[in-house]
Protein backbone atom coordinates (compact mmCIF):
# COMPACT_ATOMS: atom_id res chain seq x y z
CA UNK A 1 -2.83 -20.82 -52.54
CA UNK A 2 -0.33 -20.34 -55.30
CA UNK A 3 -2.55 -17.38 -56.64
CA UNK A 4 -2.97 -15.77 -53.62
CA UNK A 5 1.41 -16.04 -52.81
CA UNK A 6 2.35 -14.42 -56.31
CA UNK A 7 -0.61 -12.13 -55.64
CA UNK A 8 0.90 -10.56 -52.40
CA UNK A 9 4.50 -10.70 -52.58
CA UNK A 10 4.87 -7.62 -55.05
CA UNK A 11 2.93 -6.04 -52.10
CA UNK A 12 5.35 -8.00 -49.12
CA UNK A 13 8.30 -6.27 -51.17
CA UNK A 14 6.93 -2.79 -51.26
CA UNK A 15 5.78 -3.33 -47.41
CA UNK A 16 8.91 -4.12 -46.12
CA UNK A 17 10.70 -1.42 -48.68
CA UNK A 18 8.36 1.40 -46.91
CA UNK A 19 8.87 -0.03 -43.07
CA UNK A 20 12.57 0.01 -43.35
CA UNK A 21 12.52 3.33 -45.34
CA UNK A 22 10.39 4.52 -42.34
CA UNK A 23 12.88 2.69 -39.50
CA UNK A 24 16.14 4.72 -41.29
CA UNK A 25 14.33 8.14 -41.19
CA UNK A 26 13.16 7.92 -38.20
CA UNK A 27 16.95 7.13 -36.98
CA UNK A 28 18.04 10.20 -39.22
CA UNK A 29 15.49 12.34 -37.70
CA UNK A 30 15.86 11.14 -33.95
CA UNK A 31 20.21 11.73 -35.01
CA UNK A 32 19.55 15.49 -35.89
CA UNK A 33 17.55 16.34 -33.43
CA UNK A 34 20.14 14.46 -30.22
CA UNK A 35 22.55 16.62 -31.84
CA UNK A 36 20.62 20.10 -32.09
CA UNK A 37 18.89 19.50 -28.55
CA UNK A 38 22.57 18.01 -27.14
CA UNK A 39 24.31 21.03 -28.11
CA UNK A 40 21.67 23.70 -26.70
CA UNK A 41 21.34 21.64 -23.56
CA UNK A 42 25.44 21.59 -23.12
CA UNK A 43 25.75 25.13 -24.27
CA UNK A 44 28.29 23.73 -27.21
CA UNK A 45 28.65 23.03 -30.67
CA UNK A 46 27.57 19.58 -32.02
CA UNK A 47 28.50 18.04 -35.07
CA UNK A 48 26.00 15.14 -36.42
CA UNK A 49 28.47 13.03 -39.06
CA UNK A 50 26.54 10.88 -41.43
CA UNK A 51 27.55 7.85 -43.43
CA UNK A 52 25.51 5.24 -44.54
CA UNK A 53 26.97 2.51 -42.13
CA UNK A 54 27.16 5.20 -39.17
CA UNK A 55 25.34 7.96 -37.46
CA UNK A 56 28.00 9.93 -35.12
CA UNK A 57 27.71 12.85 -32.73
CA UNK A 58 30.72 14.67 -31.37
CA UNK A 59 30.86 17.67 -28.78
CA UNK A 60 33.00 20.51 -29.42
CA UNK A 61 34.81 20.34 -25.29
CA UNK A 62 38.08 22.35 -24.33
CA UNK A 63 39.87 19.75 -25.74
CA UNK A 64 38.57 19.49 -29.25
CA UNK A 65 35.90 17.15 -30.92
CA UNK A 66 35.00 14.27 -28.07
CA UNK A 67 33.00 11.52 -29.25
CA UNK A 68 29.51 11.72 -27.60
CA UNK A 69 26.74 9.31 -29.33
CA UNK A 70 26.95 6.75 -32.38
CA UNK A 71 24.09 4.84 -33.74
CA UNK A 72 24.23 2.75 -36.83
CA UNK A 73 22.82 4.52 -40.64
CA UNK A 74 20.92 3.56 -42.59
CA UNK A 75 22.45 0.57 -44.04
CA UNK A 76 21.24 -0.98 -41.19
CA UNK A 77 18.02 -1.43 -42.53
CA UNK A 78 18.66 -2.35 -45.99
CA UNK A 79 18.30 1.91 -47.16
CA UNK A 80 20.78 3.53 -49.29
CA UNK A 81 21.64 7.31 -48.36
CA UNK A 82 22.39 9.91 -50.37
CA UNK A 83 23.81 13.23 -48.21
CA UNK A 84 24.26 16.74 -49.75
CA UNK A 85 26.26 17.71 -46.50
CA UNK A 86 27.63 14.84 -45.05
CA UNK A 87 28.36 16.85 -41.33
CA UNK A 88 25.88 19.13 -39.68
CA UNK A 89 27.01 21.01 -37.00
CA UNK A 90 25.04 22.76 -34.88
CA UNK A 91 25.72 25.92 -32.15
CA UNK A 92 24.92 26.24 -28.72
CA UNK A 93 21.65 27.82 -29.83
CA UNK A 94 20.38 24.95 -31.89
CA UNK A 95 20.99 26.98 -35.12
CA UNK A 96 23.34 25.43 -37.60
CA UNK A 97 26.88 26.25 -37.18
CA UNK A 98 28.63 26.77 -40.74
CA UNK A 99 27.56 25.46 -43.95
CA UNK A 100 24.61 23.56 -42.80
CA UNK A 101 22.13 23.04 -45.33
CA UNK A 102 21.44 19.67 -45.81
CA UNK A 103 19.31 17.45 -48.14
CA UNK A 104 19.40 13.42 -47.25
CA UNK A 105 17.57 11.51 -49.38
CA UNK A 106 16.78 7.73 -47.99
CA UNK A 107 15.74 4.99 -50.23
CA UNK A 108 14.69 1.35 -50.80
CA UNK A 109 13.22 -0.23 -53.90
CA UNK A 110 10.13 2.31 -54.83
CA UNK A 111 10.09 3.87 -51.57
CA UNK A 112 12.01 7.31 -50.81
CA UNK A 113 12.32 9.58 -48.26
CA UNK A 114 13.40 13.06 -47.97
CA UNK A 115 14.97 15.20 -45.34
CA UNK A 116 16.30 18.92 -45.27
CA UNK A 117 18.34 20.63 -42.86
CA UNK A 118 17.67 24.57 -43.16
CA UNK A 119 20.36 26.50 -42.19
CA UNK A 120 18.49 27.65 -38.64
CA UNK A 121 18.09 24.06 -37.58
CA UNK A 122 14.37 23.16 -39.09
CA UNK A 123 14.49 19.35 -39.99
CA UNK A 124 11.44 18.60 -42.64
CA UNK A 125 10.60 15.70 -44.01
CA UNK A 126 9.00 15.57 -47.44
């Protein structure tokens, strides 16, 4: 039994790296596209904020920047974040708004995970 436990925990380790790596993109990824589809759908501008403890959208309204969605980052799940462009912003036609282009790279232990932003609003994930 002893065999068998320091057999599979280097493998438990990298499992549960790669499952939470998987849990914070698919947060990232389900973020940028709440924000592209929410500012289309309103005929706005919204701006997706990222931070490693938060995931914030806010809707351009007559009034300014009005919070509209918040979901926690990826710290949540153990991942660190690294952000090239730490606010996308994105027009009423889903393309980005401003200086857009945006590489996030999420990672755990030996897992990583890699997301761009292209400056029309494509999210890929490498």
């Amino acid at each position: 039994a002893g065999l068998l436990v320091t057999l599979w925990f280097p493998r438990a380790a990298r499992l549960m790296d790669w499952i939470n790596t998987e849990r914070a993109l698919r947060d990232m990824t389900t973020a940028l596209a709440v924000a592209r589809h929410g500012a289309v759908l309103q005929a706005t501008r919204a701006r997706l904020t990222i931070s490693a403890d938060t995931l914030r959208i806010d809707r351009l309204q007559a009034g300014g920047w009005e919070p509209w969605w918040r979901r926690p980052g990826p710290a949540s799940h153990g991942v660190l974040l690294q952000v090239s462009n730490p606010v996308v912003v994105f027009g009423p036609s889903g393309i980005g708004w401003g200086a857009s282009n945006t590489k996030i790279v999420l990672s755990r232990g030996s897992q990583a995970e890699t997301i761009t932003v292209s400056r029309v609003g494509r999210v890929k994930i490498w």
